[in-house]
Protein backbone atom coordinates (compact mmCIF):
# COMPACT_ATOMS: atom_id res chain seq x y z
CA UNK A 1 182.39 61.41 124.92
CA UNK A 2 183.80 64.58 123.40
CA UNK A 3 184.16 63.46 120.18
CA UNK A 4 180.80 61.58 120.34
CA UNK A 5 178.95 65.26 121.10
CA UNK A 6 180.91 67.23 117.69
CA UNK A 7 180.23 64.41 115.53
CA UNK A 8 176.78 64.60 116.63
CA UNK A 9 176.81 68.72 116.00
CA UNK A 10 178.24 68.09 112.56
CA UNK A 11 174.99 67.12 111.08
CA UNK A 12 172.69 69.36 113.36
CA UNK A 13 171.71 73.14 112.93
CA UNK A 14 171.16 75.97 115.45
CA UNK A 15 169.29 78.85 115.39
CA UNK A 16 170.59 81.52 117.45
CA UNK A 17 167.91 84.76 118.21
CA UNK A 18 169.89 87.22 119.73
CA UNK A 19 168.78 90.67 121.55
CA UNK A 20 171.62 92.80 119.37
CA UNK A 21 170.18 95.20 117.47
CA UNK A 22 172.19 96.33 114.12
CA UNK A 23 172.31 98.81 111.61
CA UNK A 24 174.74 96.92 109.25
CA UNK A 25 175.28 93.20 108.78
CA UNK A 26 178.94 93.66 107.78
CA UNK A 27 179.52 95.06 111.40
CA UNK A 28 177.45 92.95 113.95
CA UNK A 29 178.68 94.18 117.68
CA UNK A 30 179.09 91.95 120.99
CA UNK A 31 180.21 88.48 121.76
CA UNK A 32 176.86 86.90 120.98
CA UNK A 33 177.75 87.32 117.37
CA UNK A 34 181.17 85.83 118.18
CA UNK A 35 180.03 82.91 119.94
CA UNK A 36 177.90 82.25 117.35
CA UNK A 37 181.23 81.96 114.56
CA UNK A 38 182.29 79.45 117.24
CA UNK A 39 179.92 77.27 117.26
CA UNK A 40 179.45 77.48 113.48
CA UNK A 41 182.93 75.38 113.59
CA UNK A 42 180.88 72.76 115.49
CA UNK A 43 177.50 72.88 114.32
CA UNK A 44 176.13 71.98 110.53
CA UNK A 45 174.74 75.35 109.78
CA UNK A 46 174.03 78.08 112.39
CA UNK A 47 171.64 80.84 111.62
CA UNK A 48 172.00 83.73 113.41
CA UNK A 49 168.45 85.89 114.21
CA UNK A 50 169.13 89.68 115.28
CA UNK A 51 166.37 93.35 115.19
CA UNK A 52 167.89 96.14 113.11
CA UNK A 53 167.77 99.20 114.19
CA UNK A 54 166.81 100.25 110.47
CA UNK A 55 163.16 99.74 109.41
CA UNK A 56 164.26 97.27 106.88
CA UNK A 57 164.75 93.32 106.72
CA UNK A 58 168.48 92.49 106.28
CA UNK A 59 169.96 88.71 105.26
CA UNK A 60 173.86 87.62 104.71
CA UNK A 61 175.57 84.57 104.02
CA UNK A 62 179.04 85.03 106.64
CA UNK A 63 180.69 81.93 105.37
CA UNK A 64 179.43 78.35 104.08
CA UNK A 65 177.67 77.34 107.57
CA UNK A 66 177.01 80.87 109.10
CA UNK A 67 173.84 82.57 107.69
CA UNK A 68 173.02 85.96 109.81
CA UNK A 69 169.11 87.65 109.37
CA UNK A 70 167.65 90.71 110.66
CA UNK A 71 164.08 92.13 111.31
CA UNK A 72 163.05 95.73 112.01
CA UNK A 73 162.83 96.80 115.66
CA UNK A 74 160.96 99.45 117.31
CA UNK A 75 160.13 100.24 121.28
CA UNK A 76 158.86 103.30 122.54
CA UNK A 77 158.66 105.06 126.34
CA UNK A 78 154.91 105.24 126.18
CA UNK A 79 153.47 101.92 128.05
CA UNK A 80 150.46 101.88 125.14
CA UNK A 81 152.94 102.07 122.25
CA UNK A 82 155.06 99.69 123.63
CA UNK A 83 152.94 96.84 123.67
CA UNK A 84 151.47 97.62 119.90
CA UNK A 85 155.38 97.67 118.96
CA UNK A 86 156.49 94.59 120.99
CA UNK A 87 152.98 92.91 118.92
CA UNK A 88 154.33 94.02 115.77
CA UNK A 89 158.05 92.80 116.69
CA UNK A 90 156.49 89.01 117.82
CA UNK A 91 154.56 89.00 114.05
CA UNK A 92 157.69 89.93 112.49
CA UNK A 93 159.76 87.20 114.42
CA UNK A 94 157.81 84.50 114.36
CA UNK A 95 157.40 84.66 109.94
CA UNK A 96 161.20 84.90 110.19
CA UNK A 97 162.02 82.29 112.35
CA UNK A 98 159.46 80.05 110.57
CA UNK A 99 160.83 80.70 107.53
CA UNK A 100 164.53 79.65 108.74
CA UNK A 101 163.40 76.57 110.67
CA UNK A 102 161.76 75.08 107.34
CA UNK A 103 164.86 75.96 105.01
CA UNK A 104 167.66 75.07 107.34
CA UNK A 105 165.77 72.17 108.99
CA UNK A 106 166.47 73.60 112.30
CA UNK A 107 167.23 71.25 114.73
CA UNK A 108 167.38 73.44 118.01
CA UNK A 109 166.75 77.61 118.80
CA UNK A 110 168.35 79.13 121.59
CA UNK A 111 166.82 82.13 122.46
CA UNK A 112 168.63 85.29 123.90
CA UNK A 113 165.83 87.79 125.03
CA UNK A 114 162.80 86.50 127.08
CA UNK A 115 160.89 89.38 126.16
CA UNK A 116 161.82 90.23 122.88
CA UNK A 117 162.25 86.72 121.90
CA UNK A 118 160.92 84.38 124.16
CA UNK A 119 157.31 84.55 122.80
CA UNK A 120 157.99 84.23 119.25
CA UNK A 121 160.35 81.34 119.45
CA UNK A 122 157.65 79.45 122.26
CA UNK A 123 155.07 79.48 119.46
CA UNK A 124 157.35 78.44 117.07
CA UNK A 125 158.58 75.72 119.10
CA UNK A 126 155.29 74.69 119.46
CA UNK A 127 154.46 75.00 115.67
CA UNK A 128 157.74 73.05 114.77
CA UNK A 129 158.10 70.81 117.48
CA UNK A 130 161.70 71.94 117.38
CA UNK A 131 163.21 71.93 121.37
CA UNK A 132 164.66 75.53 122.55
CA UNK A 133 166.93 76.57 125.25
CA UNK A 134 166.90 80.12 126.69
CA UNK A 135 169.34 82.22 127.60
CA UNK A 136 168.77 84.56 130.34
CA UNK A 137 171.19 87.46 131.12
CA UNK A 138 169.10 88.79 134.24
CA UNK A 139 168.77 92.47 132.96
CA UNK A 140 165.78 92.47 131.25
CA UNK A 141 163.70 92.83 134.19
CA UNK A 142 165.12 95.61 135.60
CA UNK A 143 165.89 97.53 132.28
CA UNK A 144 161.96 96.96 131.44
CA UNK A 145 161.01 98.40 135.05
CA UNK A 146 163.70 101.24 135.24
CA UNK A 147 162.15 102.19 131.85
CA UNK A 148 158.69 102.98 133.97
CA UNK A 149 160.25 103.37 137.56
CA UNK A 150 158.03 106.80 137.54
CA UNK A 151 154.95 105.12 135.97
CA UNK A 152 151.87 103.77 138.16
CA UNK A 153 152.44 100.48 135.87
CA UNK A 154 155.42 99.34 137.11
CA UNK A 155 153.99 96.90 139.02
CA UNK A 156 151.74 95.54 136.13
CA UNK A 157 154.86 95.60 134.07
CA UNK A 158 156.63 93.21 137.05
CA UNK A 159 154.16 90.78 136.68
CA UNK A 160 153.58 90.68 133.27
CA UNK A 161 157.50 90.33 133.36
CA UNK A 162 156.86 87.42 135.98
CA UNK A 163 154.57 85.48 133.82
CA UNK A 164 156.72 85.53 130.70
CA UNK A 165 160.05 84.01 132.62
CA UNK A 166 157.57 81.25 134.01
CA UNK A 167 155.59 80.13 131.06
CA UNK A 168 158.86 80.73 128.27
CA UNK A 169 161.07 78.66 131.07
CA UNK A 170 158.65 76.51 131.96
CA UNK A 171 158.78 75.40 128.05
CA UNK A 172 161.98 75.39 127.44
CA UNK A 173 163.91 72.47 127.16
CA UNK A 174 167.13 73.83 129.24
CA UNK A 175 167.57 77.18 130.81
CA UNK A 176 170.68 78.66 131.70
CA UNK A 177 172.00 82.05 133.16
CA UNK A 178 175.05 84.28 134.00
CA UNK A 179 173.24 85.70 137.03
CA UNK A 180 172.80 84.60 140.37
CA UNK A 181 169.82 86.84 141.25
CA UNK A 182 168.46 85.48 137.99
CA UNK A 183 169.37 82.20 139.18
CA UNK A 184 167.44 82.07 142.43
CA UNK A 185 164.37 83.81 140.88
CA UNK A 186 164.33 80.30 138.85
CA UNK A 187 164.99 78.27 141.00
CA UNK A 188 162.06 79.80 143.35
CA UNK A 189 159.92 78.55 140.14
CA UNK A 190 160.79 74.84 140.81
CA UNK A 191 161.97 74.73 137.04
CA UNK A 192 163.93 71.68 135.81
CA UNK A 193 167.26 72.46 133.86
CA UNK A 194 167.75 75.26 135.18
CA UNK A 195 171.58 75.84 134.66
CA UNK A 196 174.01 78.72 136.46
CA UNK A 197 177.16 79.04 133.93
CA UNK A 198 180.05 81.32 132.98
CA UNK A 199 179.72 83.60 129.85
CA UNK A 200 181.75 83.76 126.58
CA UNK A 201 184.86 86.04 125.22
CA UNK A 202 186.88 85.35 122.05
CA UNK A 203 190.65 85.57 123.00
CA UNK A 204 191.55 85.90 119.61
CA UNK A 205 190.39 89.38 119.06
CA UNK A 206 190.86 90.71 122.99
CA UNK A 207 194.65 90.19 123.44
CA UNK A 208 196.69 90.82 126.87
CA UNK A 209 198.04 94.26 126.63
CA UNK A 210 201.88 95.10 126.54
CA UNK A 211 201.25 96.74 130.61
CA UNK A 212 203.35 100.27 130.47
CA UNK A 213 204.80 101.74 133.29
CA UNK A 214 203.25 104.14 134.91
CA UNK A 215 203.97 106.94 137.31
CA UNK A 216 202.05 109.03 139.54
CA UNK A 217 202.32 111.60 137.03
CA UNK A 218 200.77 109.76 134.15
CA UNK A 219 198.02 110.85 132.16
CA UNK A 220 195.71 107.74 132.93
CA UNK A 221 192.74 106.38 130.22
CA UNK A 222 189.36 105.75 131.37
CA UNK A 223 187.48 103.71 128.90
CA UNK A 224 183.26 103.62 128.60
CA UNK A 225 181.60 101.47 125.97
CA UNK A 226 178.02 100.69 125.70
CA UNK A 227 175.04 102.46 125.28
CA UNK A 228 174.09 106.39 126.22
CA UNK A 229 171.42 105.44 128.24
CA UNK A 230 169.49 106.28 131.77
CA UNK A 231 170.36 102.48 133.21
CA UNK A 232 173.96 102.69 132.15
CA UNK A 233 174.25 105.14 134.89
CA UNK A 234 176.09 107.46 132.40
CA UNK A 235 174.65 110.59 134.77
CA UNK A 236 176.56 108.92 137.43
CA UNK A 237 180.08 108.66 135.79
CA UNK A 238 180.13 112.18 134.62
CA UNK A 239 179.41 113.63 137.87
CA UNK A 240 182.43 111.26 139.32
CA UNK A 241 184.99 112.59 136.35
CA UNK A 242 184.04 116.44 137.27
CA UNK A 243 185.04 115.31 140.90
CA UNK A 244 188.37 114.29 139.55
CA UNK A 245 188.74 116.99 136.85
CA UNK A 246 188.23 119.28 140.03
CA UNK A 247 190.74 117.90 142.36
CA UNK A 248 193.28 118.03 139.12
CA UNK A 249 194.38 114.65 138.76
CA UNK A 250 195.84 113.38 135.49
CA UNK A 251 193.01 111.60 133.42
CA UNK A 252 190.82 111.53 130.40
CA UNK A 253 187.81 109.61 129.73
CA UNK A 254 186.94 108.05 126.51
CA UNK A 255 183.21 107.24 125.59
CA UNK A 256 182.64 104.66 123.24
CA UNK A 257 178.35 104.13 122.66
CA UNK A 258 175.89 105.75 121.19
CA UNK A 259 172.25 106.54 122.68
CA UNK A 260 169.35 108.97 124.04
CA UNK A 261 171.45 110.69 126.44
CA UNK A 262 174.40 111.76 123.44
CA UNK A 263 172.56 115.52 123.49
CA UNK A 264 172.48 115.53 127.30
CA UNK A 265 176.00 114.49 127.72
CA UNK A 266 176.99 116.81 125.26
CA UNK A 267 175.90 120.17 126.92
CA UNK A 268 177.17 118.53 130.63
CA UNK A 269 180.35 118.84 129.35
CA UNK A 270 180.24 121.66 128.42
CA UNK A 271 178.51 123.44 130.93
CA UNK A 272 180.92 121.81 133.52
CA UNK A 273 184.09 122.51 131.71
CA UNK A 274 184.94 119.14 130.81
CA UNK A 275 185.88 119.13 127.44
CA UNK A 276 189.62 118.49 128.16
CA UNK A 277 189.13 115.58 130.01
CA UNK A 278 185.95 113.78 128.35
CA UNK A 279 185.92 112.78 124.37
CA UNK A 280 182.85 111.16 122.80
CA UNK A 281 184.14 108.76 120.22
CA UNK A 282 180.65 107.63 119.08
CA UNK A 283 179.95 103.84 118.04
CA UNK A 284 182.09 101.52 116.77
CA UNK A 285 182.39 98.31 115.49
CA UNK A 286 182.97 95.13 116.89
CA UNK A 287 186.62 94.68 114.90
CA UNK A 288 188.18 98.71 116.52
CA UNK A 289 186.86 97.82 120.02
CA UNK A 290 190.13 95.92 120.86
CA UNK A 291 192.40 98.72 119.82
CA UNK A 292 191.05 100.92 122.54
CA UNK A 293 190.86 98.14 125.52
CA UNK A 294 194.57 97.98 124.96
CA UNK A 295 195.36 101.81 124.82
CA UNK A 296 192.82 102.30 127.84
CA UNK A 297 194.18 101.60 132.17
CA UNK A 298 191.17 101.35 133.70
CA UNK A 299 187.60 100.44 132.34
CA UNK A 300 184.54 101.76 134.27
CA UNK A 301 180.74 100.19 134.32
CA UNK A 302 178.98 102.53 136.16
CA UNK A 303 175.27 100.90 135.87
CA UNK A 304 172.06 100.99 137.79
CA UNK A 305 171.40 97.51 136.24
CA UNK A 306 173.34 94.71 134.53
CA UNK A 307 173.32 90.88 133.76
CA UNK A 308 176.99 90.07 132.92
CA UNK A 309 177.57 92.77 130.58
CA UNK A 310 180.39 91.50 127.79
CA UNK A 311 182.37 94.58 127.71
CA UNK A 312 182.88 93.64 130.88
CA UNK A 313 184.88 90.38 129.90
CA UNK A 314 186.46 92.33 126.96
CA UNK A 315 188.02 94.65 129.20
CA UNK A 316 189.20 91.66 131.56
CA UNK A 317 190.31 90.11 128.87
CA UNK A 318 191.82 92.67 127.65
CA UNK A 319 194.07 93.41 131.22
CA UNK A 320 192.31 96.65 131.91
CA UNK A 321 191.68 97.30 135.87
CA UNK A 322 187.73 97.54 135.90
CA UNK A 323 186.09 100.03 138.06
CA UNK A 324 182.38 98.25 138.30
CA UNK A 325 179.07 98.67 140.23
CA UNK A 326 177.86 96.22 142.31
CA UNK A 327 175.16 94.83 139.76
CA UNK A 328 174.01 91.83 138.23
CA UNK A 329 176.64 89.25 138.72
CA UNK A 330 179.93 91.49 138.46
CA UNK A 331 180.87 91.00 142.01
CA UNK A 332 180.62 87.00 140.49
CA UNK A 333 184.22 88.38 138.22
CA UNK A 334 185.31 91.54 140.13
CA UNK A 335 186.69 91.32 143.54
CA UNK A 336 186.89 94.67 144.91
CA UNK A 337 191.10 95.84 145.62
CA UNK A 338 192.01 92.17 144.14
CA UNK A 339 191.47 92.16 140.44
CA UNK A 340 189.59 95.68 140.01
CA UNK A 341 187.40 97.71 142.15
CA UNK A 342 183.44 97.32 143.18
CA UNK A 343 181.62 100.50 144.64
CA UNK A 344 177.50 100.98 145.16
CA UNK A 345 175.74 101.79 141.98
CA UNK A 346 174.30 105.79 141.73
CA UNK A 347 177.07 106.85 144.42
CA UNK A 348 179.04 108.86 141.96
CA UNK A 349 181.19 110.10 145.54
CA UNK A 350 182.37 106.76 145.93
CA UNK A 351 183.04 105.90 141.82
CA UNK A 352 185.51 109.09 142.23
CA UNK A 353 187.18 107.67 144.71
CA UNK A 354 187.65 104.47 142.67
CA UNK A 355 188.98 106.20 140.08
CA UNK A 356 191.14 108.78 142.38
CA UNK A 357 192.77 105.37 144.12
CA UNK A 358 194.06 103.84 140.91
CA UNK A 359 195.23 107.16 139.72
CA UNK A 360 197.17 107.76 141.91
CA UNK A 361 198.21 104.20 142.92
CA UNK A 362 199.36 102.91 139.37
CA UNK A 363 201.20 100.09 140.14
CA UNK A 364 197.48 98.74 140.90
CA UNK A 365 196.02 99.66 137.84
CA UNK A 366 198.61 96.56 136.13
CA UNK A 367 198.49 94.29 139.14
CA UNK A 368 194.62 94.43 138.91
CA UNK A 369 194.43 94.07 135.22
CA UNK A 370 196.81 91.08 134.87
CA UNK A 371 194.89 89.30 137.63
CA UNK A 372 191.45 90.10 135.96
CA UNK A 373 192.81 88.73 132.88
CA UNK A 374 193.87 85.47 134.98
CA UNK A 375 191.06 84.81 136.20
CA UNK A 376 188.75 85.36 132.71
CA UNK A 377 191.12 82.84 131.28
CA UNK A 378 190.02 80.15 133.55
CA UNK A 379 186.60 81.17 133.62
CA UNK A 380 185.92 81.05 129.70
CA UNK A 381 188.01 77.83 129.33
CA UNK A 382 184.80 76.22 131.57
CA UNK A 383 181.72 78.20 129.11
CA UNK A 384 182.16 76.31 125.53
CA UNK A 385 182.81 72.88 127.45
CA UNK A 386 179.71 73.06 129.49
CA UNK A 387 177.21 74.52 126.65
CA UNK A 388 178.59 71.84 124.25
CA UNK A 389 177.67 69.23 126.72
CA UNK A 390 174.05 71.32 127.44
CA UNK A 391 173.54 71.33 123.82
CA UNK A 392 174.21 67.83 123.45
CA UNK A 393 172.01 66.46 125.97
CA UNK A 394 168.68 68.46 124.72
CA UNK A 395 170.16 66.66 121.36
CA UNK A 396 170.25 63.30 122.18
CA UNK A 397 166.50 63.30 123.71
């Protein structure tokens, strides 16, 4: 049966549209871009669809059955602008993925973004008559309604959000998730093919770390990467590292990202005398991210809202000991004082404590991380075995 499925992939093409946004094709970030080189060992051609961050149109050939294309992105706070941007970001994705379909003879789309995406790649699916499957990560509901929590249109925003999952899921030929909330809001739909699945991580650029030993005395790492951003809960975390900074235990945090809240972060560290204990290390790409997992002990996400956020993996992966709020589905991979720690999201009391535990119990910061990277060993073993069988049966129709 396996080798019925890859011979049948050999002469078919995907079209991945992902929610990454770029700056710079020769340093595309996340594991959606390295799933994608996976299954372009499988598949005939995969194109990969992404929104760059620069106001241009961007295009590269990654090797002989990879092809990677961008298309400006813009969103904006104001609830009028953002539905003339998200209008001008459907025109702009629909020409493109037209355009790929017909010279790649497309055979299936998975999309990666109901709102971003889901539209565009419904009409085109329509247009085509090429099946997709959609992806569904659980966050962009909340991100969308954290972005107006303080507007009188949150609740219009909710149900225009509602609508969208229905009528892009209701067309889709398979839909599958990494979050159980997600999950049940789906199910609640009565949609067929609805799927509940493990996510991906590419072992062969987040290696097990050579564990040191630690004392109580050790200067421990504390490792953030993602974006600067309200939902991140990046308020939250700094407010939990003064806590520690106070009590003078031995730490620094390192702050990998980039975002809105750089300029507010900046002058909170200052003005609470942090500067010896937090550095911002700006954005990086993709390829230095592993270099820090390994020098890092413990590995925080401190959100307000998350699907199954990869850094997440990465870290696991990785053998950090993950300090996580209970979001999304991370209790799904964490399980609090077994292979990292879970505390209530914007309780920055209780994140301190998290921290103050492994600190000064080090012997859990390795025992935690060598049993998170257990246990995301058996878990991605399960992801490219189901999808391939997914992707084969919406083939074989």
């Amino acid at each position: 049966m396996m080798n019925k499925q890859i011979d049948n992939f050999a002469t078919k093409n995907l079209m991945i549209v992902s929610q990454i946004r770029v700056s710079n094709l020769d340093k595309i970030p996340g594991k959606a871009f390295q799933e994608a080189k996976a299954w372009s060992k499988i598949f005939n051609r995969v194109v990969f669809l992404c929104f760059s961050e620069e106001n241009v149109s961007m295009k590269k050939q990654i090797s002989p059955n990879l092809f990677v294309y961008s298309v400006p992105f813009s969103l904006s706070n104001s609830i009028v602008k953002t539905i003339a941007d998200l209008l001008l970001n459907y025109i702009r994705l629909i020409r493109l993925q037209l355009k790929v379909i017909k010279k790649f003879k497309i055979d299936l789309i998975r999309e990666e973004n109901l709102i971003l995406a889901g539209v565009p790649t419904l009409i085109n699916s329509k247009i085509s008559r090429v099946p997709y499957m959609t992806w569904l990560g659980g966050f962009e509901r909340n991100s969308f309604e954290i972005l107006y929590e303080s507007s009188k249109l949150k609740k219009v925003v909710s149900s225009i959000i509602s609508l969208l999952e229905f009528v892009i899921c209701r067309n889709s030929a398979m839909v599958f998730t990494v979050s159980a909330e997600m999950f049940e809001i789906l199910k609640r739909y009565n949609l067929p093919n609805v799927y509940f699945s493990p996510n991906f991580v590419d072992f062969s650029i987040f290696i097990e770390k050579t564990y040191p030993k630690l004392e109580e005395s050790s200067k421990i790492s504390i490792l953030y990467s993602g974006r600067y951003e309200k939902e991140k809960g990046i308020d939250n975390l700094l407010k939990a590292v003064e806590i520690l900074a106070m009590k003078g235990l031995p730490f620094e945090l390192k702050m990998i990202g980039y975002g809105k809240m750089e300029d507010w972060i900046k002058k909170f560290i200052i003005s609470h005398n942090l500067t010896k204990n937090v550095k911002l290390l700006g954005k990086f790409p993709l390829s230095e991210l592993p270099k820090y997992y390994q020098s890092a002990e413990i590995f925080v996400i401190p959100s307000y809202t998350e699907g199954l956020p990869a850094a997440l993996l990465e870290a696991m992966c990785s053998g950090c000991a993950c300090v996580c709020t209970n979001v999304g589905v991370i209790s799904n991979y964490i399980t609090s004082f077994q292979n990292g720690i879970i505390v209530p999201p914007n309780d920055h009391a209780k994140l301190a404590n998290a921290f103050e535990y492994l600190i000064t119990h080090p012997s859990k910061i390795t025992e935690f991380g060598k049993k998170a990277r257990l246990y995301i060993e058996n878990v991605s073993q399960k992801y490219m075995k189901i999808h391939q069988f997914l992707y084969f049966s919406i083939l074989m129709r």
